[in-house]
N, C-alpha and C. Protein backbone atom coordinates (compact mmCIF):
# COMPACT_ATOMS: atom_id res chain seq x y z
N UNK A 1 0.85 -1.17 0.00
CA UNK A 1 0.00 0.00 0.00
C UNK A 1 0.89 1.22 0.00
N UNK A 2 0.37 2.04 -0.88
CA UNK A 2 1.30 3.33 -1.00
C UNK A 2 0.00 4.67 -0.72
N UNK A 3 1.09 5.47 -0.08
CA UNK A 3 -0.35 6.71 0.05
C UNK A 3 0.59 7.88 -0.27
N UNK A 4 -0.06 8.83 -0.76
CA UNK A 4 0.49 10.34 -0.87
C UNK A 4 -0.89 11.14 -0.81
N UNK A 5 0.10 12.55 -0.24
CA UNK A 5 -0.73 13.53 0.17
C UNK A 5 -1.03 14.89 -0.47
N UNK A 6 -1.23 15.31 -1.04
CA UNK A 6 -1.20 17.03 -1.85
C UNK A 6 -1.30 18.13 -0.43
N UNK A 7 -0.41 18.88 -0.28
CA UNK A 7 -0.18 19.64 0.59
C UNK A 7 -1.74 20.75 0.49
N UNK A 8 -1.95 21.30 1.53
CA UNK A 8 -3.10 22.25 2.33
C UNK A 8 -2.94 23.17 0.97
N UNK A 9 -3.98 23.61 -0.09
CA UNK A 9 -3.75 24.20 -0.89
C UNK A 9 -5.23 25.57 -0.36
N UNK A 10 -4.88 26.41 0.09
CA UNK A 10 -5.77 27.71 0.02
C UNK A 10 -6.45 27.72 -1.44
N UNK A 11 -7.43 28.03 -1.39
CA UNK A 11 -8.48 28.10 -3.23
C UNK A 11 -8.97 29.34 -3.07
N UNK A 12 -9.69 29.85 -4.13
CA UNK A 12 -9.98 31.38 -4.44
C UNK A 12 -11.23 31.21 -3.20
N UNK A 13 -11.70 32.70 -2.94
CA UNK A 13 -12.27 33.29 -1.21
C UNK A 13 -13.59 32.29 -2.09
N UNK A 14 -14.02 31.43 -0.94
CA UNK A 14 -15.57 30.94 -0.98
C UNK A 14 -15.46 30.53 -0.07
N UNK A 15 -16.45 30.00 0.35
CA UNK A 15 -16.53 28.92 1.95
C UNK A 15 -16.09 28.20 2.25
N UNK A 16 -15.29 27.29 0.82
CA UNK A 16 -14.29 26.15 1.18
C UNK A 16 -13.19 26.73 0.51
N UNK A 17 -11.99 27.25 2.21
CA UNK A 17 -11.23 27.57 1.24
C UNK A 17 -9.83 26.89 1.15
N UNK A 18 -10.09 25.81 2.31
CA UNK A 18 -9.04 24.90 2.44
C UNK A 18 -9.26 23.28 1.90
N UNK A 19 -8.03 23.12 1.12
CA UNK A 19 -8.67 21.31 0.32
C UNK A 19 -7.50 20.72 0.34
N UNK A 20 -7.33 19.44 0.30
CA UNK A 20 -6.83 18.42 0.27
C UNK A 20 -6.64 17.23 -0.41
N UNK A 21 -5.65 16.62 -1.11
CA UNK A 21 -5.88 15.26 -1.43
C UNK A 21 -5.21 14.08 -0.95
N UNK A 22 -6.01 13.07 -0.76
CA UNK A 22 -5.24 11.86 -0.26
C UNK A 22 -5.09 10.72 -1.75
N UNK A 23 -4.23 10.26 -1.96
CA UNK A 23 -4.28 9.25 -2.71
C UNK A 23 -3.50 7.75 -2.40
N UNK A 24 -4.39 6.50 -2.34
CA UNK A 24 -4.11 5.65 -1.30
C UNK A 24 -3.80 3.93 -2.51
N UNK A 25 -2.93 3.71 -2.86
CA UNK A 25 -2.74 2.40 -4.25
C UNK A 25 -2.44 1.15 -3.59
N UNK A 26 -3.78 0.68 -3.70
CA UNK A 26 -3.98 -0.77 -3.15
C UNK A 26 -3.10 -2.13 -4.53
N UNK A 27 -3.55 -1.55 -5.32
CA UNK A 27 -3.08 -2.08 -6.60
C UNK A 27 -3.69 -3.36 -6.73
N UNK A 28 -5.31 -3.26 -6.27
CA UNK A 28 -6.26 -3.56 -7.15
C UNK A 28 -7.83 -3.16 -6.28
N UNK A 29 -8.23 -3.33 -7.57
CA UNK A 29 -9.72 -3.05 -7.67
C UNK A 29 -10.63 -2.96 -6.23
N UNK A 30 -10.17 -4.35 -6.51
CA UNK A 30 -11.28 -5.28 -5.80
C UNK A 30 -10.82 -4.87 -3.90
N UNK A 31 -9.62 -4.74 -3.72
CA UNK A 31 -9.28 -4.33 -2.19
C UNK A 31 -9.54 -2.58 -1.89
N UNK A 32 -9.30 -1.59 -3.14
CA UNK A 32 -9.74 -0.52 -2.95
C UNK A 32 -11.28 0.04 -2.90
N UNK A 33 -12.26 -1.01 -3.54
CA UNK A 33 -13.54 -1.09 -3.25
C UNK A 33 -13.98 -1.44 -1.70
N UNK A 34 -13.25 -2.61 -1.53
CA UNK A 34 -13.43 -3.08 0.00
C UNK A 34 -13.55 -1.92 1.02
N UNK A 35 -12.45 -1.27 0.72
CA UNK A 35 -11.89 -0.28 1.55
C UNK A 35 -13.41 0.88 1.67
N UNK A 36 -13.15 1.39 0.11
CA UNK A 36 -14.37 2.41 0.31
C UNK A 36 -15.40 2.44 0.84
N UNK A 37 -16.00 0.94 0.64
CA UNK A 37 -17.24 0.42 0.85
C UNK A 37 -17.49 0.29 2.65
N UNK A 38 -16.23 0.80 3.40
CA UNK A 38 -15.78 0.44 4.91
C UNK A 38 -15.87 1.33 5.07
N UNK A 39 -15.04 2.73 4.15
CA UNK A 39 -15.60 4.00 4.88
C UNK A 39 -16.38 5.02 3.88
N UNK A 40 -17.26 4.79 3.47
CA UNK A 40 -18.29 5.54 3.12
C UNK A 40 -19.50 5.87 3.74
N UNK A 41 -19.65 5.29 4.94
CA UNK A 41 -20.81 4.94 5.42
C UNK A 41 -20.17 5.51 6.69
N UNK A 42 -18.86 6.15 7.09
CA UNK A 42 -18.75 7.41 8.20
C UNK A 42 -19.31 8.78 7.55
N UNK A 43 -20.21 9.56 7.45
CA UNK A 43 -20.04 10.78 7.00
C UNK A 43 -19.70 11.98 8.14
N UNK A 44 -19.21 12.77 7.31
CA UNK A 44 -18.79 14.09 8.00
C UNK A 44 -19.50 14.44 9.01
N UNK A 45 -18.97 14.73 10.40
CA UNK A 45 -20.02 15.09 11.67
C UNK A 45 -20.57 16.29 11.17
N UNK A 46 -19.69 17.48 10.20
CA UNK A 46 -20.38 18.88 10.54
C UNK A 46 -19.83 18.98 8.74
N UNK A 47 -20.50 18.78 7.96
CA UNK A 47 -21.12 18.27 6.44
C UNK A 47 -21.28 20.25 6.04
N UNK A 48 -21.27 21.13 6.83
CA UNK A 48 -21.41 22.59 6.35
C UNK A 48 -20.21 23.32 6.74
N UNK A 49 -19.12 22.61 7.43
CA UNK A 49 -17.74 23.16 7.36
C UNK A 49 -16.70 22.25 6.48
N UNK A 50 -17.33 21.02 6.68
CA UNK A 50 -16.10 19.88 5.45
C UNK A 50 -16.82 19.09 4.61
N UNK A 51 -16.63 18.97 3.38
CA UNK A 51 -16.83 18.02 2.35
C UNK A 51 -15.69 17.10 2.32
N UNK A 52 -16.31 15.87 1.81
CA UNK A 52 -15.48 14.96 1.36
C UNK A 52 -15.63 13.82 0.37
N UNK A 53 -15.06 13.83 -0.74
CA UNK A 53 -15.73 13.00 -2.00
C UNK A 53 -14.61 11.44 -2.26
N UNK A 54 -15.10 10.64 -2.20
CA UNK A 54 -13.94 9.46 -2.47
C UNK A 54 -14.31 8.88 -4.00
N UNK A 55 -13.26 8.38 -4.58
CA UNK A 55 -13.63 7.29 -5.62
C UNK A 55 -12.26 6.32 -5.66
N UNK A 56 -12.54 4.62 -6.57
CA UNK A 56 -11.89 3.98 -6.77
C UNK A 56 -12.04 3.87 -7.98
N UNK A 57 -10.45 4.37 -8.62
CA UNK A 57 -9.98 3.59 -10.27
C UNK A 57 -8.64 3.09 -9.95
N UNK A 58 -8.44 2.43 -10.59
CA UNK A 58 -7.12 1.77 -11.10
C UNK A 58 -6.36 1.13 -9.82
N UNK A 59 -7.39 0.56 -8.87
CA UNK A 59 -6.85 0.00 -7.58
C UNK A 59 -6.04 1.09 -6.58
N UNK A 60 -6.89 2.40 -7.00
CA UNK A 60 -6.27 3.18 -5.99
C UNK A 60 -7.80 4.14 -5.29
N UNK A 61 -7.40 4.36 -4.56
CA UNK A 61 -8.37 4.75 -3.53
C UNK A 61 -8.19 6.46 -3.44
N UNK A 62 -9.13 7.22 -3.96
CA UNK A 62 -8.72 8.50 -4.18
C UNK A 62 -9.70 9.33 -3.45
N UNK A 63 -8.99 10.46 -2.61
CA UNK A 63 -10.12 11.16 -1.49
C UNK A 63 -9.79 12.35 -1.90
N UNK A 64 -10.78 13.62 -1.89
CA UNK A 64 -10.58 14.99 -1.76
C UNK A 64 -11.44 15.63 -0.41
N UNK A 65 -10.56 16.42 0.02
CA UNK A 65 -11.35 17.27 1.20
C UNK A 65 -11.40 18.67 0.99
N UNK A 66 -12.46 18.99 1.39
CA UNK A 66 -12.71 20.63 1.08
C UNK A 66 -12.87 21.19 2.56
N UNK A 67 -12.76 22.27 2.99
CA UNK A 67 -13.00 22.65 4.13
C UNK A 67 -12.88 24.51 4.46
N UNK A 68 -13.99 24.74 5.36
CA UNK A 68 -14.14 26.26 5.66
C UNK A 68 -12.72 26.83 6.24
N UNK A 69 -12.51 26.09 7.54
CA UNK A 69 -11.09 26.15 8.08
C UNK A 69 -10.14 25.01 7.92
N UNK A 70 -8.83 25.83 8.32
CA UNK A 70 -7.67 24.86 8.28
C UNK A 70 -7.84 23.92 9.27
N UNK A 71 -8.60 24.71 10.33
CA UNK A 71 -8.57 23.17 11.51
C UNK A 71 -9.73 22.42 11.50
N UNK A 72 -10.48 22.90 10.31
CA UNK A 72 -11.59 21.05 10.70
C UNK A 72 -10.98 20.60 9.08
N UNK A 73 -10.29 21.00 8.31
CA UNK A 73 -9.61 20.63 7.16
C UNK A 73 -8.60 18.89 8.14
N UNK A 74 -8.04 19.67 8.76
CA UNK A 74 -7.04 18.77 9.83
C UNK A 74 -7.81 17.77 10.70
N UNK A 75 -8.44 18.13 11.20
CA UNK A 75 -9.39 17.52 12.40
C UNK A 75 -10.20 15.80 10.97
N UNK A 76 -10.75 16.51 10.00
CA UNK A 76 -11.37 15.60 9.48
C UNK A 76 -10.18 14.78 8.51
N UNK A 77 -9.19 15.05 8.52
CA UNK A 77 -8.27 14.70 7.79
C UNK A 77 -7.40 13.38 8.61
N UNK A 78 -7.37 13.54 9.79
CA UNK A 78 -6.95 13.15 10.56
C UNK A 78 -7.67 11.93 11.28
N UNK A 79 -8.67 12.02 11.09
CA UNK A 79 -9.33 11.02 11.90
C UNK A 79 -10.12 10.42 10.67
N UNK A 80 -10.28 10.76 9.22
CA UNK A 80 -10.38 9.50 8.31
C UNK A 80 -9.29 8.84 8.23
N UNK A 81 -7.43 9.25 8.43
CA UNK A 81 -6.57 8.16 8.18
C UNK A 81 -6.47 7.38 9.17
N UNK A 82 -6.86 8.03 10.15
CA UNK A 82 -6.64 6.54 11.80
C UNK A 82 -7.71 5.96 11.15
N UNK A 83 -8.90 5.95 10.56
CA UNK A 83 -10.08 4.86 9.97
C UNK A 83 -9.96 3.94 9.22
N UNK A 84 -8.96 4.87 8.22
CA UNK A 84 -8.56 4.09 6.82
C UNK A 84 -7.32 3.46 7.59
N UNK A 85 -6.53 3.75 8.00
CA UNK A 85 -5.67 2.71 8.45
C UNK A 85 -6.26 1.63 9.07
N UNK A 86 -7.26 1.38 10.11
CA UNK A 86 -7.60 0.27 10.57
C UNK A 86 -8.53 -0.45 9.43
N UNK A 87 -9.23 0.24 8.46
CA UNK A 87 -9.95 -0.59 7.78
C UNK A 87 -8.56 -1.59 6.51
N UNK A 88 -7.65 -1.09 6.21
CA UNK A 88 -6.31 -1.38 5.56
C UNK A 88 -5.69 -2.60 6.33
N UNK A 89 -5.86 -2.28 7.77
CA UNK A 89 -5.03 -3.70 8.17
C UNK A 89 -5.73 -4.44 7.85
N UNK A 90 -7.52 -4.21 9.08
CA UNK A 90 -8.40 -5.06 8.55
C UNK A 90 -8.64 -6.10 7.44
N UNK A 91 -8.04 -5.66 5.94
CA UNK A 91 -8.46 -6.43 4.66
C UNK A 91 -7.42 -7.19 4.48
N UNK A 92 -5.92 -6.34 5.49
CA UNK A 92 -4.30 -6.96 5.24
C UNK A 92 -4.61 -8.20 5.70
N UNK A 93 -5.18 -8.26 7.11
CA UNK A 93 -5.39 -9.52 7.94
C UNK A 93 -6.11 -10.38 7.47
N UNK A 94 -7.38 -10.22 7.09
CA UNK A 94 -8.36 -10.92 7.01
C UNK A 94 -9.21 -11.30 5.41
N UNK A 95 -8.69 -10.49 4.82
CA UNK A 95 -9.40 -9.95 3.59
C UNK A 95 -8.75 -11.23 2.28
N UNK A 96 -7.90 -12.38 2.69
CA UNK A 96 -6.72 -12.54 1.79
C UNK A 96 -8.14 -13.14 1.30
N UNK A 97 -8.43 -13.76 -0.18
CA UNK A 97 -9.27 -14.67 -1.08
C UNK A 97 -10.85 -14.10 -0.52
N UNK A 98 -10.82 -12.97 -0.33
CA UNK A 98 -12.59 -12.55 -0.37
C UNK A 98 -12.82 -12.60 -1.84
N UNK A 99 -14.59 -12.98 -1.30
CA UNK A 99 -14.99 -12.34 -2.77
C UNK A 99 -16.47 -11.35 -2.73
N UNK A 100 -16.34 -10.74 -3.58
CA UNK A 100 -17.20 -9.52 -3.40
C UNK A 100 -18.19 -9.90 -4.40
């Protein structure tokens, strides 16, 4: 598993003016679905200061965050990777010959 991050990028003055990207390469399909399908179903506690949009192509697991401030930018940033990390071991451990 490989992850990279796109640094805190400020965007032109609107309500979201802090965003983010995570990009997470399972290097395949079928385990980056798993994954999503684990955390899609947390949504944002406060959905009118942070957005957050996920998708899976090419066995990689791709997140963007939008946010009013830098600190719920952080706050929600932060506590989807402690998620996604446990849902990651989760599939490491257990996940070997699933089928979906």
């Amino acid at each position: 598993m490989e992850a990279s991050a796109a640094d805190v990028t400020p965007q032109a003055p609107n309500q979201w003016d802090f965003s983010c990207n995570l990009e997470v390469d399972y290097e395949s399909d079928e385990i980056a679905s798993i994954v999503y399908a684990a955390l899609a179903v947390d949504k944002e506690l406060q959905p009118d200061k942070v957005k957050r949009q996920m998708k899976v192509a090419n066995g990689k697991l791709y997140v963007h965050f939008e946010a009013t401030e830098a600190r719920f930018l952080r706050a929600s940033y932060s506590s989807f990777v402690d998620i996604l990390t446990l849902a990651t071991k989760t599939v490491e451990e257990y996940g070997q010959g699933i089928m979906l």
